[in-house]
C-alpha atoms as a PDB file:
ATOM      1  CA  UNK A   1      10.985 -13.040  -5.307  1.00  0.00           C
ATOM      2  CA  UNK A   2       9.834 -15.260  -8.203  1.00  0.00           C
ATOM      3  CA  UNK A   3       6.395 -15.118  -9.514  1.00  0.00           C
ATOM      4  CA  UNK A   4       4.024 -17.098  -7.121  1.00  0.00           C
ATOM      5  CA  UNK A   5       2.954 -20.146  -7.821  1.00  0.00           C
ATOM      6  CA  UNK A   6       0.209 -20.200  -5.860  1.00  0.00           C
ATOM      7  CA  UNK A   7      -1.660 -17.374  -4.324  1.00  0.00           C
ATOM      8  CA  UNK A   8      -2.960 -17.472  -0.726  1.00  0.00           C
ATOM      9  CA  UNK A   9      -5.497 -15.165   0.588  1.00  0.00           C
ATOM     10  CA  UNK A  10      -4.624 -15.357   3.744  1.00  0.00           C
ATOM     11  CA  UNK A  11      -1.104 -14.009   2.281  1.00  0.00           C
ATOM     12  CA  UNK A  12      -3.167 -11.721   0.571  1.00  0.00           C
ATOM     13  CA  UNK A  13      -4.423  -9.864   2.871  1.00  0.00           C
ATOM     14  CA  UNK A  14      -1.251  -9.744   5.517  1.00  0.00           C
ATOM     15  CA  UNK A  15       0.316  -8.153   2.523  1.00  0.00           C
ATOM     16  CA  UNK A  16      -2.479  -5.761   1.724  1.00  0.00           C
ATOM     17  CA  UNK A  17      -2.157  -4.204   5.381  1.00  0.00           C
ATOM     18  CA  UNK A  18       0.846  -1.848   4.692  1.00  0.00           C
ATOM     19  CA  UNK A  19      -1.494  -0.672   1.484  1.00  0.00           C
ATOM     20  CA  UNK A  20      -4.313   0.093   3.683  1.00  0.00           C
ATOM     21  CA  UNK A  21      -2.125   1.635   6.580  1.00  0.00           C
ATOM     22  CA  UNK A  22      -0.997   4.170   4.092  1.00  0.00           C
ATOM     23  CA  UNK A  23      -4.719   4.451   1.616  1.00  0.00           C
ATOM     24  CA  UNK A  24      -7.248   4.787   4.758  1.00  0.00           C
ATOM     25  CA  UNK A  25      -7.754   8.298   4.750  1.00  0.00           C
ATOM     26  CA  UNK A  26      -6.408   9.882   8.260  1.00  0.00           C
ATOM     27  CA  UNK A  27      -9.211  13.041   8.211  1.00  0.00           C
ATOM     28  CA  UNK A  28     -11.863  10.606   7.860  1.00  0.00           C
ATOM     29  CA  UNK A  29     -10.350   8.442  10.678  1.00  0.00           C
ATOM     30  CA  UNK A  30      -9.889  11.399  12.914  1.00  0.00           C
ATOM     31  CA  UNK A  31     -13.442  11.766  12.868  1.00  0.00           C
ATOM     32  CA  UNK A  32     -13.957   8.772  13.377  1.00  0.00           C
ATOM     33  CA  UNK A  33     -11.728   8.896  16.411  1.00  0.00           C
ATOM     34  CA  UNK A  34     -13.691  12.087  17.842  1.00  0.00           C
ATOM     35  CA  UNK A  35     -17.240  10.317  17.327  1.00  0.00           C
ATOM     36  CA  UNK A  36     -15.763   7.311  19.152  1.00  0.00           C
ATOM     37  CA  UNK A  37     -14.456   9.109  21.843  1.00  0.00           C
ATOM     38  CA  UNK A  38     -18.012  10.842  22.749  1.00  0.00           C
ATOM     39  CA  UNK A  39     -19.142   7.002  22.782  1.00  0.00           C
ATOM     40  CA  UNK A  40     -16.492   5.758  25.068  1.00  0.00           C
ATOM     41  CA  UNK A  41     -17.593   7.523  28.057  1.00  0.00           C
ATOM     42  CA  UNK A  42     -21.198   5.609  28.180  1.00  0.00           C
ATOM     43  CA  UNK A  43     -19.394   2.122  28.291  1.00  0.00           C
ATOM     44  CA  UNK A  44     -17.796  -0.532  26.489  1.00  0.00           C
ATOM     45  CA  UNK A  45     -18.050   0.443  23.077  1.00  0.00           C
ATOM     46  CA  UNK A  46     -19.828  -2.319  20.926  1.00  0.00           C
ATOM     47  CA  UNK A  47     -17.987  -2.863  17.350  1.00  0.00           C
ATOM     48  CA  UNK A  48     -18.982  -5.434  14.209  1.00  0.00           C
ATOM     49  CA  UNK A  49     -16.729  -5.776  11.795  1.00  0.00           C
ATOM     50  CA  UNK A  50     -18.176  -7.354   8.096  1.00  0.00           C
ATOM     51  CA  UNK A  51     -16.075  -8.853   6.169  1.00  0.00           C
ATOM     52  CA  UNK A  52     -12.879  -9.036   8.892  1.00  0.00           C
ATOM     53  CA  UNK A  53     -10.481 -11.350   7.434  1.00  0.00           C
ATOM     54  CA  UNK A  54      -7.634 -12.464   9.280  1.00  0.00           C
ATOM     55  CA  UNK A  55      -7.915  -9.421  11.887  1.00  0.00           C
ATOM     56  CA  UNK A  56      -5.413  -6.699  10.044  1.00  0.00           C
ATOM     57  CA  UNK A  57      -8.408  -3.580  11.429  1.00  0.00           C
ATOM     58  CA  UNK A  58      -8.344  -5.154  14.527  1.00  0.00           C
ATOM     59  CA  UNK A  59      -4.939  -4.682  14.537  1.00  0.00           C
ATOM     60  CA  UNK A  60      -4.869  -1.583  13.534  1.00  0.00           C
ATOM     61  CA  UNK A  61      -7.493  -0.309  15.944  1.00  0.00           C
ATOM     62  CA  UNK A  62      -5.361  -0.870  18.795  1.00  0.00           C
ATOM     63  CA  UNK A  63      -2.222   0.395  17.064  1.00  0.00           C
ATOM     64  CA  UNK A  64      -4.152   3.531  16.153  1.00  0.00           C
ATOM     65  CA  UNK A  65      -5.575   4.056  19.704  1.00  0.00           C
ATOM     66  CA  UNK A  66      -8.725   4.059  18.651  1.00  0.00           C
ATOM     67  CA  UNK A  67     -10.908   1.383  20.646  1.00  0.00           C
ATOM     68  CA  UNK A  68      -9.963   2.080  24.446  1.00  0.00           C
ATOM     69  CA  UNK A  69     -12.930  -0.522  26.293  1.00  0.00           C
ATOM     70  CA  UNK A  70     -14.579  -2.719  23.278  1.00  0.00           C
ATOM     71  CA  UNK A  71     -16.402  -5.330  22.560  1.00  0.00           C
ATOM     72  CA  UNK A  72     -15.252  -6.561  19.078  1.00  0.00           C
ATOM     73  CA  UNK A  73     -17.026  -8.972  16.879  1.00  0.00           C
ATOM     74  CA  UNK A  74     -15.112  -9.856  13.723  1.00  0.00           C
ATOM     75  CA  UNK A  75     -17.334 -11.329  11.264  1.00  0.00           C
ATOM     76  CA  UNK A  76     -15.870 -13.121   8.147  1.00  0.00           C
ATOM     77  CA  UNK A  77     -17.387 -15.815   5.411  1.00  0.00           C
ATOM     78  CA  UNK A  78     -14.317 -17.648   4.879  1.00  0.00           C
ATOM     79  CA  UNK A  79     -13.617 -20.566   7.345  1.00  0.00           C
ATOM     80  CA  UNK A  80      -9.897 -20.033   6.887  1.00  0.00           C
ATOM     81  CA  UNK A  81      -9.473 -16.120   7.624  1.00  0.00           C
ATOM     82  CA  UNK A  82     -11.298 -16.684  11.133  1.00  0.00           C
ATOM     83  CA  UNK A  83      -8.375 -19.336  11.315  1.00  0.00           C
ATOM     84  CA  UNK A  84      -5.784 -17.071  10.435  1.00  0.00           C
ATOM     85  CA  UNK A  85      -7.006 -14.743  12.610  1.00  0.00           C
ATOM     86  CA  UNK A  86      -7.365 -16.664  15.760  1.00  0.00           C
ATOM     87  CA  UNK A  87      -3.829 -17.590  15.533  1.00  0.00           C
ATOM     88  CA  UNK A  88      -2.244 -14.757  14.042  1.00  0.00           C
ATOM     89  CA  UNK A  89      -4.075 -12.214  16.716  1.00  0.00           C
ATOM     90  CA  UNK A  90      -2.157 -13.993  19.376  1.00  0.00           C
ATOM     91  CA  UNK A  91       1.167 -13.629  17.835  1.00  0.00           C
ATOM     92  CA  UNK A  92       0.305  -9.647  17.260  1.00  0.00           C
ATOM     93  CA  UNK A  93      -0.573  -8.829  20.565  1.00  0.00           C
ATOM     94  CA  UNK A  94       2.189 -10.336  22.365  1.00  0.00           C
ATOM     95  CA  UNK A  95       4.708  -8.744  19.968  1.00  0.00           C
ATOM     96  CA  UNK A  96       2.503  -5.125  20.714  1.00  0.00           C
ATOM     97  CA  UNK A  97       2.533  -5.473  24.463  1.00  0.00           C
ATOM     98  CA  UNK A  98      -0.832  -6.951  25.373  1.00  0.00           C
ATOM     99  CA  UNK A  99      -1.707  -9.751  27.442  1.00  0.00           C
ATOM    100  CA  UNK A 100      -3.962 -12.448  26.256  1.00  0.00           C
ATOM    101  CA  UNK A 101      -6.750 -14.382  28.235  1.00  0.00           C
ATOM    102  CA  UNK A 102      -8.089 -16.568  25.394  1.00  0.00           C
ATOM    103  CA  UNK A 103     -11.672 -16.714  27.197  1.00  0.00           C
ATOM    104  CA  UNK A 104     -13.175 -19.314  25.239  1.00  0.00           C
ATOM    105  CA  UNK A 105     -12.995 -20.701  21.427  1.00  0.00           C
ATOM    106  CA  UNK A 106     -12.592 -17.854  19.101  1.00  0.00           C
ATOM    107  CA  UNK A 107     -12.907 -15.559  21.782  1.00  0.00           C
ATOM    108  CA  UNK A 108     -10.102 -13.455  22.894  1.00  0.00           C
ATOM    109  CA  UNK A 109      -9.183 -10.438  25.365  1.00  0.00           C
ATOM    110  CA  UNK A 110      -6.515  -8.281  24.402  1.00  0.00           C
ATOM    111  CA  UNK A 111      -5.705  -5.575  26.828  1.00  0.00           C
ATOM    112  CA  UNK A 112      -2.574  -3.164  27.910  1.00  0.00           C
ATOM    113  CA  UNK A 113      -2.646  -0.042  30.216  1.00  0.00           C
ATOM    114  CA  UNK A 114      -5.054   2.141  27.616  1.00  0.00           C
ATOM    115  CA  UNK A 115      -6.891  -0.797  25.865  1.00  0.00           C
ATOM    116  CA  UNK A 116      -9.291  -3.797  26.425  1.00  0.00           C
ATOM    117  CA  UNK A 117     -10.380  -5.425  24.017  1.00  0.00           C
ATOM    118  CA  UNK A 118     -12.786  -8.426  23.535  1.00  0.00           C
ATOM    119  CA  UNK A 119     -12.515  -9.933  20.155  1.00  0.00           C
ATOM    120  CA  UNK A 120     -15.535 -12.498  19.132  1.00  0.00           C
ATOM    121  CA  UNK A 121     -14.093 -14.192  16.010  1.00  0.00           C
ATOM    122  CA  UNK A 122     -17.207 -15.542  14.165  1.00  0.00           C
ATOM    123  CA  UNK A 123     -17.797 -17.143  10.681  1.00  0.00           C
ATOM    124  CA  UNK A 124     -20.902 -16.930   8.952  1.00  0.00           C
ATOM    125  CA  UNK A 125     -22.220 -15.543   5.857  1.00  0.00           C
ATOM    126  CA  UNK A 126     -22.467 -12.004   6.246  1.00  0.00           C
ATOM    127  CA  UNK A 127     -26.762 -11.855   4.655  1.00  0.00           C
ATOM    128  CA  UNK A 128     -27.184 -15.028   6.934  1.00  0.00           C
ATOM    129  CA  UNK A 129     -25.655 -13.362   9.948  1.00  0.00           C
ATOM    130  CA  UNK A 130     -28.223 -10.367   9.324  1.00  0.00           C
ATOM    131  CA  UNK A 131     -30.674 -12.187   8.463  1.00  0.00           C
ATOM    132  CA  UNK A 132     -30.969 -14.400  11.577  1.00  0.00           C
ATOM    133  CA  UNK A 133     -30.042 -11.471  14.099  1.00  0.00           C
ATOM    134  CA  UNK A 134     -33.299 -10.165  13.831  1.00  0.00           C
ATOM    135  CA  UNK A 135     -33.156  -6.798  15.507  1.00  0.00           C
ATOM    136  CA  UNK A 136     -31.608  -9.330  18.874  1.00  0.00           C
ATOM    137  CA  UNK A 137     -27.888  -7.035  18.776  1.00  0.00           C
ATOM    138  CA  UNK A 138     -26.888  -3.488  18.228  1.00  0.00           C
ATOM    139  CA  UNK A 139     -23.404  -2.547  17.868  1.00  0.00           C
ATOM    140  CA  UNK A 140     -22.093   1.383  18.405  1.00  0.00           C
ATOM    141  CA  UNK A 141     -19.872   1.188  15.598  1.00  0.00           C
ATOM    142  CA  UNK A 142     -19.727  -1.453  12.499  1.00  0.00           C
ATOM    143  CA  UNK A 143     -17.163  -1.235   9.892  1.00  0.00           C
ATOM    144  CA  UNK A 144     -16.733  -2.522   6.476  1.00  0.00           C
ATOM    145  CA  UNK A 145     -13.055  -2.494   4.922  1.00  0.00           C
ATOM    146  CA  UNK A 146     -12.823  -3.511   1.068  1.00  0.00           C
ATOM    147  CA  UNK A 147     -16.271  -5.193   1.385  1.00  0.00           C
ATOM    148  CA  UNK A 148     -19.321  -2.917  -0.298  1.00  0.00           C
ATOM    149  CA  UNK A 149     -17.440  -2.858  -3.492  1.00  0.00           C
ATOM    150  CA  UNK A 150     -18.469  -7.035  -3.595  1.00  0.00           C
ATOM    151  CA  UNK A 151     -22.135  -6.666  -2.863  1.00  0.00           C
ATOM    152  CA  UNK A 152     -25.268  -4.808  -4.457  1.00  0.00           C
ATOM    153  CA  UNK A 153     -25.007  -1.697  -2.230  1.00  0.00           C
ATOM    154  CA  UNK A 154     -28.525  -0.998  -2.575  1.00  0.00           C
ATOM    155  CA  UNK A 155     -30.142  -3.706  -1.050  1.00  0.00           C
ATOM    156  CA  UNK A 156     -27.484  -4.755   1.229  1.00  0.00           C
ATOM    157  CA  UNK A 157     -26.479  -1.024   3.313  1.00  0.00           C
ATOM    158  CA  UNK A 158     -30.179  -1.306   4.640  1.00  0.00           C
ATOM    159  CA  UNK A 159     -29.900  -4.144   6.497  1.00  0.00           C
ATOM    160  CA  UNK A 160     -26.058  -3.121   7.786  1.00  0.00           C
ATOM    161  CA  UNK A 161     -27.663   0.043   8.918  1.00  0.00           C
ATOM    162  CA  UNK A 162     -30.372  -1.842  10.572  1.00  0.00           C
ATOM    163  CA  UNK A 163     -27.414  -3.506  12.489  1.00  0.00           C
ATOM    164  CA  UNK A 164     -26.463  -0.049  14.572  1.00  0.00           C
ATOM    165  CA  UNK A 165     -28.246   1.404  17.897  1.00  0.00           C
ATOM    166  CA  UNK A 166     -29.533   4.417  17.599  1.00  0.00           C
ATOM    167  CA  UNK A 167     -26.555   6.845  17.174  1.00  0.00           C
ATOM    168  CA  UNK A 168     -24.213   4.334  16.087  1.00  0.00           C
ATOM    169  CA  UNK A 169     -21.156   5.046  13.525  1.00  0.00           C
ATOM    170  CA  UNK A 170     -20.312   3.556  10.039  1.00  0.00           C
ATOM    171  CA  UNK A 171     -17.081   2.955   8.693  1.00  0.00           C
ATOM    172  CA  UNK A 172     -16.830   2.020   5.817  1.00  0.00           C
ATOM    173  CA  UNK A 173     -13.521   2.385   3.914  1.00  0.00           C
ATOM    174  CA  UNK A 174     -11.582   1.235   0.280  1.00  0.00           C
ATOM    175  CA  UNK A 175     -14.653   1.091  -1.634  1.00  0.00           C
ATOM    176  CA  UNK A 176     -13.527   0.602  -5.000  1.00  0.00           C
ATOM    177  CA  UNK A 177     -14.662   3.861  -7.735  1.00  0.00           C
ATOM    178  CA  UNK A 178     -13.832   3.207 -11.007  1.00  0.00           C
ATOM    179  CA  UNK A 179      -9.876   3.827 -11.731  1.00  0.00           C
ATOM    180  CA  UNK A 180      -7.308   1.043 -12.173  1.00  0.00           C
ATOM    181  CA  UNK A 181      -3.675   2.392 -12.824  1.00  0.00           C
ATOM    182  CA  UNK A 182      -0.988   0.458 -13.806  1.00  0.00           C
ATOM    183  CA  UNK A 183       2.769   1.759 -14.804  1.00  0.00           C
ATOM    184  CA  UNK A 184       4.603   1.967 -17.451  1.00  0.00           C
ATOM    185  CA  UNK A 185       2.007   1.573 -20.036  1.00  0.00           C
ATOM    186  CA  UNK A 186       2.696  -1.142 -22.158  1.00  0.00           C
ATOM    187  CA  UNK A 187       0.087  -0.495 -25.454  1.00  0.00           C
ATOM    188  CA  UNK A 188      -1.882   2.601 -24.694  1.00  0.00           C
ATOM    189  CA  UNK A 189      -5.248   1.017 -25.902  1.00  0.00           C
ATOM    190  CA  UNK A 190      -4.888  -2.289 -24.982  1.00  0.00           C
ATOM    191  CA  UNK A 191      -4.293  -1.255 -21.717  1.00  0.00           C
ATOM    192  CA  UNK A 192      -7.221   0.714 -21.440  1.00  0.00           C
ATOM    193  CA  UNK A 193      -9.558  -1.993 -23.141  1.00  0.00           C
ATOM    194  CA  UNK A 194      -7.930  -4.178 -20.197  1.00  0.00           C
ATOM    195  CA  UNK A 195      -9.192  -2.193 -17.586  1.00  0.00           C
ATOM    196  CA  UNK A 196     -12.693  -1.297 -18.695  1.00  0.00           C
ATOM    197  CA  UNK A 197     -12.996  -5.043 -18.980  1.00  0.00           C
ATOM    198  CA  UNK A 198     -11.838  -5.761 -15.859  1.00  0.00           C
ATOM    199  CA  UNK A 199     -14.248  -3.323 -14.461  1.00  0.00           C
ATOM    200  CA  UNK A 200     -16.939  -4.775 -16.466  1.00  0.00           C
ATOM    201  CA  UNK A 201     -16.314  -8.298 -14.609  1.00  0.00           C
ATOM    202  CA  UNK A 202     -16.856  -6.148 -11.222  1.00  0.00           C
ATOM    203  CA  UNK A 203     -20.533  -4.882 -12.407  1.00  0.00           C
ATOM    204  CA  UNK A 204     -21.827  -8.399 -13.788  1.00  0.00           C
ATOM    205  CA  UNK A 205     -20.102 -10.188 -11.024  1.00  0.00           C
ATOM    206  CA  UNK A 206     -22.899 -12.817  -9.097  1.00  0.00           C
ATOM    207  CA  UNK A 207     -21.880 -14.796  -5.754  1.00  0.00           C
ATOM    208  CA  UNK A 208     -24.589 -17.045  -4.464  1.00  0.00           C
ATOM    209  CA  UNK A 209     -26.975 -15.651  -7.221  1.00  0.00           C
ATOM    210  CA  UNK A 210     -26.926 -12.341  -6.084  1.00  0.00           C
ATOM    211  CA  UNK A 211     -25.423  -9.263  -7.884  1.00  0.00           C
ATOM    212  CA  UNK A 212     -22.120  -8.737  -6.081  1.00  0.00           C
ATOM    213  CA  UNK A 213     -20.291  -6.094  -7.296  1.00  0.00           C
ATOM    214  CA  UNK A 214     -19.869  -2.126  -8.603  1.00  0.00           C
ATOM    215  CA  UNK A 215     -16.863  -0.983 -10.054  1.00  0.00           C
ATOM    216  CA  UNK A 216     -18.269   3.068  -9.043  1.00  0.00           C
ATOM    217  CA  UNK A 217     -19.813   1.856  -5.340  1.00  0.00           C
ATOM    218  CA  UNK A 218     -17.465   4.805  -3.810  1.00  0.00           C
ATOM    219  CA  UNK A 219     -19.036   7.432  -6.236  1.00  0.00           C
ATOM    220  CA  UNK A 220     -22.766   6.031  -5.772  1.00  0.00           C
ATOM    221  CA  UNK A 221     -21.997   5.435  -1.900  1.00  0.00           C
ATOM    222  CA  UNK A 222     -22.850   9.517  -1.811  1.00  0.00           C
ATOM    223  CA  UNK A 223     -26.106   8.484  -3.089  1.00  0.00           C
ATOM    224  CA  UNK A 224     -27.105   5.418  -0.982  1.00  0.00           C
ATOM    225  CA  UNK A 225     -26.000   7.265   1.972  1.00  0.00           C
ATOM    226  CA  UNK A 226     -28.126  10.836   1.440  1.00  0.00           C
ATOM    227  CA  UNK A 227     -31.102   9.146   2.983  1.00  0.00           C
ATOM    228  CA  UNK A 228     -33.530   9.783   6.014  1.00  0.00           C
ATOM    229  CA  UNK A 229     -31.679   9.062   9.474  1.00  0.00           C
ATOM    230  CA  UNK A 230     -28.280   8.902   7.983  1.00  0.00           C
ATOM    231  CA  UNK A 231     -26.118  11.775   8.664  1.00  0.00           C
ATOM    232  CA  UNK A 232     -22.894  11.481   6.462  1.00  0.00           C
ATOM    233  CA  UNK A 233     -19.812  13.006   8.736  1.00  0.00           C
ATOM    234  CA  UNK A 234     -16.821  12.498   6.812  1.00  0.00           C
ATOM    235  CA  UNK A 235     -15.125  11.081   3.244  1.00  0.00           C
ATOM    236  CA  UNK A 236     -12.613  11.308   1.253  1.00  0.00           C
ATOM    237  CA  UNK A 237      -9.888   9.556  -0.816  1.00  0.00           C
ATOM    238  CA  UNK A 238      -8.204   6.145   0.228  1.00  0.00           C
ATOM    239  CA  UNK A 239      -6.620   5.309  -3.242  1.00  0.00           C
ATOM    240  CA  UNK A 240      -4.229   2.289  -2.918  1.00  0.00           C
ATOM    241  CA  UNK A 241      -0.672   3.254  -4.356  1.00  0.00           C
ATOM    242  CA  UNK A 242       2.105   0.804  -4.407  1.00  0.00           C
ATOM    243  CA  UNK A 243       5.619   1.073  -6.046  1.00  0.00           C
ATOM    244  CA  UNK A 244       9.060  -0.077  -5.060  1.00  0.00           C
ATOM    245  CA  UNK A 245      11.451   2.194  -3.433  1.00  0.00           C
ATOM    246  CA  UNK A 246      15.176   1.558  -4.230  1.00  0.00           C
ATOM    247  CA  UNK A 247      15.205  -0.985  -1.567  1.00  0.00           C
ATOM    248  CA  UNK A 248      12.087  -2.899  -3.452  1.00  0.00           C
ATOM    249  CA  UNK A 249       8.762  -3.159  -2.546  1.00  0.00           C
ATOM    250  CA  UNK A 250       7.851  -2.543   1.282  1.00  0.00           C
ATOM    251  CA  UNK A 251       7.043  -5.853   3.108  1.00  0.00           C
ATOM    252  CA  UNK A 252       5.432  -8.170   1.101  1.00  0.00           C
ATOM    253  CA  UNK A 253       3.782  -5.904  -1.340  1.00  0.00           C
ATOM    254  CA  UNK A 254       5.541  -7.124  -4.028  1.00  0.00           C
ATOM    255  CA  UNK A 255       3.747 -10.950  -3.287  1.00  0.00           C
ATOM    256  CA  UNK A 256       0.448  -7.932  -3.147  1.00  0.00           C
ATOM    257  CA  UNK A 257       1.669  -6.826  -6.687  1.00  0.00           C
ATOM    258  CA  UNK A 258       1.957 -10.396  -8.003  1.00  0.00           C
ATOM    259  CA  UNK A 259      -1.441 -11.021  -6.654  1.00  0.00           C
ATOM    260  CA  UNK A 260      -3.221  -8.073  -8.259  1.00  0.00           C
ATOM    261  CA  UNK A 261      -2.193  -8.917 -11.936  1.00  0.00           C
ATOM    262  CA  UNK A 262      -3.060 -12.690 -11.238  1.00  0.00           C
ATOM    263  CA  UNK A 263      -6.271 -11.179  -9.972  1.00  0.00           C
ATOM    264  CA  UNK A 264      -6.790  -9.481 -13.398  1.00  0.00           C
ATOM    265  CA  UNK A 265      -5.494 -12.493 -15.556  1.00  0.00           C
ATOM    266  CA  UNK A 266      -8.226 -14.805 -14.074  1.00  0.00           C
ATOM    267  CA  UNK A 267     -10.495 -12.486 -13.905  1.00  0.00           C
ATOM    268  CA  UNK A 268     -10.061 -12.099 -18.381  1.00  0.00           C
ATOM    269  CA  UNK A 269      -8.494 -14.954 -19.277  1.00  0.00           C
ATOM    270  CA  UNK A 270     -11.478 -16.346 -21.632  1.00  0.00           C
ATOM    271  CA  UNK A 271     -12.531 -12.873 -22.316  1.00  0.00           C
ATOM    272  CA  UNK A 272     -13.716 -13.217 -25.545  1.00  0.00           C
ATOM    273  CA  UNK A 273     -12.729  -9.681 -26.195  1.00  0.00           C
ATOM    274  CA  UNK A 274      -9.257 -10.111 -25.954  1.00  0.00           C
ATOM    275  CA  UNK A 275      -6.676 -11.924 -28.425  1.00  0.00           C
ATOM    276  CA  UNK A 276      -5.821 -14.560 -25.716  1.00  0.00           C
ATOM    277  CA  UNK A 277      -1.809 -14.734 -26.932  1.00  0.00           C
ATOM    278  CA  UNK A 278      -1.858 -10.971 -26.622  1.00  0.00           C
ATOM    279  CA  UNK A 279      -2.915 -10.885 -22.663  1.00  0.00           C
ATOM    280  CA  UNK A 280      -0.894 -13.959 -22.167  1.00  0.00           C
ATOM    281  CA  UNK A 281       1.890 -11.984 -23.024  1.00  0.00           C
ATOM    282  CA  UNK A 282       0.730  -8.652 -20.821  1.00  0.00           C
ATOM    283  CA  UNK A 283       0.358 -10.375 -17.913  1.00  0.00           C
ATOM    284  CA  UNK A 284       3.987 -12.278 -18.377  1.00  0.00           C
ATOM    285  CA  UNK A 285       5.388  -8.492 -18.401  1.00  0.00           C
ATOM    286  CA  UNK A 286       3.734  -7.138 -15.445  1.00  0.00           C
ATOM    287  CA  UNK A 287       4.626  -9.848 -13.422  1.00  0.00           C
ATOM    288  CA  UNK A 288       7.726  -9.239 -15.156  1.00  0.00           C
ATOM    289  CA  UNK A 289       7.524  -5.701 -14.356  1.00  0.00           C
ATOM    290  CA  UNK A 290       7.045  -6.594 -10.001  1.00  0.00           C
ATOM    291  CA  UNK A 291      10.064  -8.730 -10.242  1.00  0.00           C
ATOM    292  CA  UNK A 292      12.205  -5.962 -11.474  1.00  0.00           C
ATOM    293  CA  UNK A 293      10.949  -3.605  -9.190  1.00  0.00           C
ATOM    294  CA  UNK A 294       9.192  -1.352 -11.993  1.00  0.00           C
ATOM    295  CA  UNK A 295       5.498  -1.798 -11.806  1.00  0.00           C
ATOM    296  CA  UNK A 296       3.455   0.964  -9.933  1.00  0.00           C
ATOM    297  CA  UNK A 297      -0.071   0.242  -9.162  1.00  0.00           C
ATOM    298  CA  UNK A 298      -2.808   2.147  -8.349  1.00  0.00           C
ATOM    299  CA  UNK A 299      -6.669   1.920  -7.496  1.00  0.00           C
ATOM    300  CA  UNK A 300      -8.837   4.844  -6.755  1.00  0.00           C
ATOM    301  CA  UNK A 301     -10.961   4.179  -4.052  1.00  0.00           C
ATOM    302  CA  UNK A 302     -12.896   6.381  -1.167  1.00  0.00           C
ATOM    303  CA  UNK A 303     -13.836   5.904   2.665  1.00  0.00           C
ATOM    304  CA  UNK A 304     -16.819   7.199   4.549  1.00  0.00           C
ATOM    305  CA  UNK A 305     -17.836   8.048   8.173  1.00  0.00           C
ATOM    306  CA  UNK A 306     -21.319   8.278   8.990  1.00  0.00           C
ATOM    307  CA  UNK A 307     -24.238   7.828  11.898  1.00  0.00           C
ATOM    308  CA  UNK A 308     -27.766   6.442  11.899  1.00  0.00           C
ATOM    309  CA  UNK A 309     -30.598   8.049  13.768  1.00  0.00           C
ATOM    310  CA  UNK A 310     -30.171   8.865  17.354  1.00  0.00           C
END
């Protein structure tokens, strides 16, 4: 493919799924099946997802076999990813096996022989969302994929905690720590000054005037989460590595691999630090670098499986 000229997020994050298929760590989610499975005898199990985008770990749920009787409510900010979901879901299920009774608007019931699922597609701001449920709804399991790496962990994992009834699971996987790896180096330092700036954008980042970001929030998630009532079960590793095979890039990664050094060339582009020509120029050879098939990227990031109070 030619370098995008535009970059949905929507695309984005179809694209990302393979990447997370293969980065979730599959010890930590086998834990995370075995808690489940002690909660799926008492009932429907209750899930909230934050930050749910267009419905890829909903997806992946019921390809996994983990969910078995659930009620799923998929939170997301953005308007359009709700969208995306509420059509694409369909689509997915059909092509799976499942039938569909579409129950009401942006509600849906999935279910097969092993699996029913209700998903509750619901846009909101996710500090709104907590902020006006009040203690009203408990959920036996709430996940959070790619999302604590965008907030301040500190004062937001409270209130997500606060979310869970008394025994419920966290999940909350490809938080960001600190490494960004691309291949073949193209100047040594430069490179390196690239990425520490790029991490630096992470750390100052502010969305709505609040601090929104952590380049180390998988490191310092060890921390937040070593507190009264929270026993930590499981972690480990879910580092996103992408390269092209001799047949290319799997499924759309390489649009992924486009995206991620757009991503980084927006994110710097008047960086005062850097000679403007001279990152011009890098990012025209990465992209450079996906179209040919050469670029390997990766991103260091860890997942976690935990439980609140019983």
């Amino acid at each position: 493919m030619s370098i995008p000229s535009d970059y949905p997020f929507t695309r984005y994050l179809s694209a990302k799924k393979t990447v997370d298929d293969r980065a979730l760590n599959r010890s930590v989610w086998q834990s995370l099946e075995a808690a489940v499975g002690l909660k799926k005898s008492k009932g429907d199990l209750k899930v909230l997802e934050i930050g749910s985008g267009i419905g890829t770990m909903i997806e992946r749920s019921l390809e996994w076999g983990l969910l078995g009787r659930a009620d799923y409510t998929a939170l997301d900010a953005m308007a359009e990813n709700s969208a995306e979901a509420a059509s694409r879901l369909p689509a997915w299920a059909r092509n799976n096996g499942y039938s569909i009774d579409s129950e009401a608007s942006g509600v849906l019931r999935l279910y097969s022989d092993q699996q029913q699922v209700t998903v509750r597609l619901e846009t909101a701001d996710v500090f709104d969302f907590m902020a006006n449920n009040r203690g009203q709804r408990h959920w036996d399991l709430v996940i959070a994929n790619a999302f604590l790496d965008l907030v301040d962990v500190a004062s937001t994992l409270p209130k997500l905690l606060a979310l869970l009834a008394p025994g419920g699971l966290f999940y909350f996987t490809i938080n960001f720590d600190g490494a960004t790896i691309l291949q073949p180096e193209i100047d040594p330092f430069f490179d390196a000054q690239i990425e520490a700036l790029y991490h630096e954008t992470m750390d100052q980042r502010i969305i709505g005037g609040r601090s929104s970001g952590d380049s180390h929030t998988g490191r310092h998630l060890f921390s937040h989460l070593r507190s009264p009532g929270i026993d930590l079960l499981a972690a480990g590793s879910s580092d996103w590595v992408v390269f092209a095979a001799p047949e290319g890039y799997p499924g759309d990664e390489e649009f992924f691999m486009h995206f991620i050094v757009h991503t980084i060339g927006s994110a710097l582009e008047d960086h005062l630090g850097l000679d403007r020509k001279k990152f011009s120029e890098w990012i025209e050879t990465r992209h450079a670098q996906v179209e040919q098939g050469r670029l390997v990227y990766i991103a260091h990031q860890l997942d976690f499986l935990g439980r609140v109070g019983r």
